[in-house]
C-alpha atoms as a PDB file:
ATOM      1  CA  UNK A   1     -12.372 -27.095   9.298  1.00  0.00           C
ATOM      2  CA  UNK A   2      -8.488 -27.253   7.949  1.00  0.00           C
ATOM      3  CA  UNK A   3      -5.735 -25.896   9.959  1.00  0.00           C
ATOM      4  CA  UNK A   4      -2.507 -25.209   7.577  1.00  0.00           C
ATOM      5  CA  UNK A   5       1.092 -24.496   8.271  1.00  0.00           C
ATOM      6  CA  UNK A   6       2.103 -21.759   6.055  1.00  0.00           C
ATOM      7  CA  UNK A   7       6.032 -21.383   6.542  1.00  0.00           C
ATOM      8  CA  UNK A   8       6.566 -18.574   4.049  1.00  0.00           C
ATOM      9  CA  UNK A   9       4.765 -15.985   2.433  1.00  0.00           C
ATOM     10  CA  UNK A  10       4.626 -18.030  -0.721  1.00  0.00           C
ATOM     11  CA  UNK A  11       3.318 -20.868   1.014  1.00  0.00           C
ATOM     12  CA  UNK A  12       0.670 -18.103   2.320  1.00  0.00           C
ATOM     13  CA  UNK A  13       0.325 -16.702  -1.597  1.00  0.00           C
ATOM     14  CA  UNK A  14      -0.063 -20.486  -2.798  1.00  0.00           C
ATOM     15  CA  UNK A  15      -2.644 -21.021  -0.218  1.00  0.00           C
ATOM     16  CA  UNK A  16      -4.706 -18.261  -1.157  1.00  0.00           C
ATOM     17  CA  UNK A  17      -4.504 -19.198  -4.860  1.00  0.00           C
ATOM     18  CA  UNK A  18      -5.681 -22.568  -3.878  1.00  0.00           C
ATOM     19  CA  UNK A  19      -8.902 -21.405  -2.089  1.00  0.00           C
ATOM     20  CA  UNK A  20      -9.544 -18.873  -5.106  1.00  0.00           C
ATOM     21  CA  UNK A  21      -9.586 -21.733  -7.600  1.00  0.00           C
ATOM     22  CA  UNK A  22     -12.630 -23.260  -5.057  1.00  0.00           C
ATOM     23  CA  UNK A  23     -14.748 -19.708  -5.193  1.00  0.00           C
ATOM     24  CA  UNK A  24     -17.835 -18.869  -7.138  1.00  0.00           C
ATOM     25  CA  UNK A  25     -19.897 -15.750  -7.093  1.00  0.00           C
ATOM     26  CA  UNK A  26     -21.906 -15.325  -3.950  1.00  0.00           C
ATOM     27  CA  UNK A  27     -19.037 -16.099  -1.520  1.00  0.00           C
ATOM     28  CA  UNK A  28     -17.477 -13.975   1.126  1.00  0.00           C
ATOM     29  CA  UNK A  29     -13.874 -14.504   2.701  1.00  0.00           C
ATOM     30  CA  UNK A  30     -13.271 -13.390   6.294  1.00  0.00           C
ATOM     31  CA  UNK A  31     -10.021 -12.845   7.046  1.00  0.00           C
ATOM     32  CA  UNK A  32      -8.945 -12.353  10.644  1.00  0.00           C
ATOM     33  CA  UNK A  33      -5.194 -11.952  12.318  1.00  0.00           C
ATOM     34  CA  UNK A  34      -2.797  -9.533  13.127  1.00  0.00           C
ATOM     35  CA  UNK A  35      -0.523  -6.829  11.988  1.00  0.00           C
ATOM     36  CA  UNK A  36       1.473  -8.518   9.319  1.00  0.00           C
ATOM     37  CA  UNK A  37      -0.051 -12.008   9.659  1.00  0.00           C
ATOM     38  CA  UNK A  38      -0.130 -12.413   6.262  1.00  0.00           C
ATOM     39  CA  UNK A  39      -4.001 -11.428   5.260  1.00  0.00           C
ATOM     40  CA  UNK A  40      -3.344  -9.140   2.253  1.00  0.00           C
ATOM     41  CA  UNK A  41      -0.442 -11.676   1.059  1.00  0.00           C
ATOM     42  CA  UNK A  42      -3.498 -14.484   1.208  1.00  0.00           C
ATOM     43  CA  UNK A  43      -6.265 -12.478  -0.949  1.00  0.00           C
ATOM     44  CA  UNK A  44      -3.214 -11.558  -3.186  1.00  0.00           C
ATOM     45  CA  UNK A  45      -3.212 -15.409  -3.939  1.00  0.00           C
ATOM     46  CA  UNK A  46      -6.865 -15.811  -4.056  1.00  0.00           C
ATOM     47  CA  UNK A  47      -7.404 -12.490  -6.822  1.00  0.00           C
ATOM     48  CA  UNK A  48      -4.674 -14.165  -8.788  1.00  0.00           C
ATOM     49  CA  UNK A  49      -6.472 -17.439  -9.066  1.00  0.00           C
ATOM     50  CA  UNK A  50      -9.769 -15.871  -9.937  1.00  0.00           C
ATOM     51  CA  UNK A  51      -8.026 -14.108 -13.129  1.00  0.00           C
ATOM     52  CA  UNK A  52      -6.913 -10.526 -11.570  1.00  0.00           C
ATOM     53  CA  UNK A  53      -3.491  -9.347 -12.166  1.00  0.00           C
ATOM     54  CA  UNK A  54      -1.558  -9.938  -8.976  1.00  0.00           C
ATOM     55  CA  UNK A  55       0.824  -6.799  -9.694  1.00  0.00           C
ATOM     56  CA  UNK A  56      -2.581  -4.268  -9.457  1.00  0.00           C
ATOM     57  CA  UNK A  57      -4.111  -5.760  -6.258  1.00  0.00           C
ATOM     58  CA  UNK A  58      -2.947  -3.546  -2.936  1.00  0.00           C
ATOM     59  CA  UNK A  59      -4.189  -3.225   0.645  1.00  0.00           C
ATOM     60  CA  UNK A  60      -7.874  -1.157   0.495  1.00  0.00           C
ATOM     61  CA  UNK A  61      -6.574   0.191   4.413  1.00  0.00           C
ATOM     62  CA  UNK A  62      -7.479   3.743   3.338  1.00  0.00           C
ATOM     63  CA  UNK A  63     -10.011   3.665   0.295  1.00  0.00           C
ATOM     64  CA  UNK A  64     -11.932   0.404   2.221  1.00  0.00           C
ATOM     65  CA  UNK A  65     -13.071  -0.808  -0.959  1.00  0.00           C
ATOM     66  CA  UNK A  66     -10.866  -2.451  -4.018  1.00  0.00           C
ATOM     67  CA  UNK A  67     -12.543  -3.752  -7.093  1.00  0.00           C
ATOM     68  CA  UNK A  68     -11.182  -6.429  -9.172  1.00  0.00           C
ATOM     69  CA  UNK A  69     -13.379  -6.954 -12.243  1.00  0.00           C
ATOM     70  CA  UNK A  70     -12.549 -10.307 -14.172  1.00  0.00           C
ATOM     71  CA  UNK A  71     -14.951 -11.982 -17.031  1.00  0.00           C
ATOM     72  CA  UNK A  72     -16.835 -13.996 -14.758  1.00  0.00           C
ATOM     73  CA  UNK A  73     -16.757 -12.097 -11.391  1.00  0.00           C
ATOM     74  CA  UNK A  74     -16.169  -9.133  -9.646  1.00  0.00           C
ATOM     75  CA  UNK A  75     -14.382  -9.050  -6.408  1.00  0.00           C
ATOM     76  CA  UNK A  76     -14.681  -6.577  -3.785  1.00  0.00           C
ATOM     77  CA  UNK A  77     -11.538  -6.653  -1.343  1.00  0.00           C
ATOM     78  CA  UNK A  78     -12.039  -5.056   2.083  1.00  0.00           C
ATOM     79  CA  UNK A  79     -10.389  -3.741   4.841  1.00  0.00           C
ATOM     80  CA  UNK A  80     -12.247  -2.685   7.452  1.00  0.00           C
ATOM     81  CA  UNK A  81      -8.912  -1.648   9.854  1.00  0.00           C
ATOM     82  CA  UNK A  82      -9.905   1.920   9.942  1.00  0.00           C
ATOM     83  CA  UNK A  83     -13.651   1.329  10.413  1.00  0.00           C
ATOM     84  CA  UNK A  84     -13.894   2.596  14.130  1.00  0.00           C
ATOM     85  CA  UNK A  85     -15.050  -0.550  16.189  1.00  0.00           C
ATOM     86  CA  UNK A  86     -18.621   1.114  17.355  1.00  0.00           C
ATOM     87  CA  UNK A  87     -19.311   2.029  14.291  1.00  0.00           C
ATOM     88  CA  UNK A  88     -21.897   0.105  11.506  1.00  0.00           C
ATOM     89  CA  UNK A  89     -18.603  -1.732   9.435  1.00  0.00           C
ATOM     90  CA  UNK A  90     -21.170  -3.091   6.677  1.00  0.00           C
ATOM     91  CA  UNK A  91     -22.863   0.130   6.248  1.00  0.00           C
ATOM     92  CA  UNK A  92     -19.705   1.754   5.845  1.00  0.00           C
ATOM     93  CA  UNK A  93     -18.020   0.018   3.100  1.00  0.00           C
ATOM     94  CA  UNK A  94     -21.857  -0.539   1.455  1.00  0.00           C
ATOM     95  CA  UNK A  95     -21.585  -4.382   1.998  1.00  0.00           C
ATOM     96  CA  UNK A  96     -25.354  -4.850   1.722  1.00  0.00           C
ATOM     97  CA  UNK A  97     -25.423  -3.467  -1.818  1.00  0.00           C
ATOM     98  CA  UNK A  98     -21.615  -5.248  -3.104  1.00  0.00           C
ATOM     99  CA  UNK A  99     -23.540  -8.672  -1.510  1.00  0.00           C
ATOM    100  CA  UNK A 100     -26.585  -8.288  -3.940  1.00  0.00           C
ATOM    101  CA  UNK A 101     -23.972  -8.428  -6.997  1.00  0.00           C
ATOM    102  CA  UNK A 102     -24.391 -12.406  -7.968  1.00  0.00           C
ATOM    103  CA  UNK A 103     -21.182 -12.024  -9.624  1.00  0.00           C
ATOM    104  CA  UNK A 104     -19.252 -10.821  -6.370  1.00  0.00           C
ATOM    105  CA  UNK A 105     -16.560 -12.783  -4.624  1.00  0.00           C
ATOM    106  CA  UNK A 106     -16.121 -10.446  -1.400  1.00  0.00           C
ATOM    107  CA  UNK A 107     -12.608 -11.015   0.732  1.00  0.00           C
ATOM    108  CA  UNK A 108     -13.281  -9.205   3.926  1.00  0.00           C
ATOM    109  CA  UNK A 109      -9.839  -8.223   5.872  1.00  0.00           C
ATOM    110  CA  UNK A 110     -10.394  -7.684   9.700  1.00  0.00           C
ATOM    111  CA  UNK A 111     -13.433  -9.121   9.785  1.00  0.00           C
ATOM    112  CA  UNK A 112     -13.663  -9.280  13.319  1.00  0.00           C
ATOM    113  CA  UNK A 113     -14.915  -5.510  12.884  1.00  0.00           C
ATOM    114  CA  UNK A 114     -17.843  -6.564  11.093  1.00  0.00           C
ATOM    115  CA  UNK A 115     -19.996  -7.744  13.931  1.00  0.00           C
ATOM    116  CA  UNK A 116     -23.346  -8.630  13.713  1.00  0.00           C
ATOM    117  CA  UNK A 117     -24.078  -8.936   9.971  1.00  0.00           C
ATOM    118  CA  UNK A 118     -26.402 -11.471   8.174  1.00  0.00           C
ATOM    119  CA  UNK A 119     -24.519 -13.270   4.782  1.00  0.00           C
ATOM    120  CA  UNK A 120     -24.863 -15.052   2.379  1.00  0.00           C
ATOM    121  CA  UNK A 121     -24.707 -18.536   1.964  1.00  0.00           C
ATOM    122  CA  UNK A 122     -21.503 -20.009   1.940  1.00  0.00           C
ATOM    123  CA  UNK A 123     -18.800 -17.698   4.367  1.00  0.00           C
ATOM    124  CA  UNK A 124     -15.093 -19.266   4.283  1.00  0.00           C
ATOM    125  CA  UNK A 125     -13.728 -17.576   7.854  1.00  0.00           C
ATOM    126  CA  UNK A 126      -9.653 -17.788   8.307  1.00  0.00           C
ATOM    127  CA  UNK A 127      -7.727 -16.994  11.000  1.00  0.00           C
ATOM    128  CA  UNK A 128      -4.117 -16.593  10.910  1.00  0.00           C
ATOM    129  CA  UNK A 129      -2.218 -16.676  13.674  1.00  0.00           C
ATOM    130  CA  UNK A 130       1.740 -15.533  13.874  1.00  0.00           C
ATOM    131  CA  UNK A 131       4.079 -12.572  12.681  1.00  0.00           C
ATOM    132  CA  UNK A 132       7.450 -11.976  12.337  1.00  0.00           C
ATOM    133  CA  UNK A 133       9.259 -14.529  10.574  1.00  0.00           C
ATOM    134  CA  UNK A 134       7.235 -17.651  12.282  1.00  0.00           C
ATOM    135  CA  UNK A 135       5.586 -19.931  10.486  1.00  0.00           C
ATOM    136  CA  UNK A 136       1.872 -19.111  10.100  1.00  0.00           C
ATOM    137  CA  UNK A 137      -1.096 -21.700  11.876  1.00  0.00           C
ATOM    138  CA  UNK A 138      -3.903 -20.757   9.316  1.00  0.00           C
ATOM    139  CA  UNK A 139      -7.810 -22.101   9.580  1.00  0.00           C
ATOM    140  CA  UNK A 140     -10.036 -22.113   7.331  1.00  0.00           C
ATOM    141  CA  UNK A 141     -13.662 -22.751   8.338  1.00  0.00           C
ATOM    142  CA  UNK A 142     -15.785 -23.313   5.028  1.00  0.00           C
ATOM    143  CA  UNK A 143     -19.534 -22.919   6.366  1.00  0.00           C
ATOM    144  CA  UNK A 144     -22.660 -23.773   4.072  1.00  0.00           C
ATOM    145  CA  UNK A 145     -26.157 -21.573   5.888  1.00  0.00           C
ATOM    146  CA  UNK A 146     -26.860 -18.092   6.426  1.00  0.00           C
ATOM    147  CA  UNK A 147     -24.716 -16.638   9.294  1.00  0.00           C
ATOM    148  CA  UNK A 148     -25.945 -13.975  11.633  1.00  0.00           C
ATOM    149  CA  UNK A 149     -22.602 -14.043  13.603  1.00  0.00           C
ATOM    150  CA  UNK A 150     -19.914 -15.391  11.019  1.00  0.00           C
ATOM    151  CA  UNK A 151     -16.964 -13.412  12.889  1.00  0.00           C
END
């Protein structure tokens, strides 16, 4: 586990390009925080790194589903905030089909809506804690089995 101090939202972009440059298809990226924490600013970083233009990557809040195809992977951004909490998150957004993709890198945001759900091998959870214009306490949690309850 690594907890970071992120005291900007570059710090919070550079971050995420930093854990992009460690991804490889097969992985999945929970994000969890608040309003404005910072969780769209962080896969911003991370889609750059994997070779997606930074300028075409925006917040999936109303379609659920992004998709950022590169040469060597294609990544699935998600944002489950509109997902009603009783409802079946992964079935929603089609997760069990985007996690069969060996090419998919799949950045979760609000991942605390997914509940229950079986992944894949390796699941990097972060949680980012602060808003306004505090800095940012931001851990990541890099596990290596299958996960029933990753969030």
């Amino acid at each position: 586990m690594e907890v970071t101090i992120s005291n900007s939202p570059d710090e919070t972009f550079l971050l995420g390009g930093r854990l992009g440059r460690e991804l490889r298809g097969g992985d999945v990226v929970l994000l969890r925080g608040g309003l404005g924490a910072g969780k769209t600013l962080l896969a911003k970083g991370i889609v750059q790194a994997l070779g997606f233009d930074v300028d075409e990557v925006t917040s999936p809040s109303f379609a659920l589903v992004n998709l950022y195809k590169t040469a060597e992977h294609n990544i699935y951004h998600i944002d489950l905030w509109r997902i009603d909490e009783k409802s079946d998150a992964a079935f929603a957004v089609g997760l069990d089909e985007i996690l069969e993709d060996p090419a998919a890198i799949v950045i979760i945001e609000w991942a605390e809506r997914l509940g229950n759900v079986g992944l894949p091998a390796r699941v990097i959870s972060i949680e980012i804690e602060g808003d306004g214009d505090e800095p940012r306490q931001i851990t990541i949690d890099f596990a290596e089995q299958n996960i029933a309850n990753a969030v």
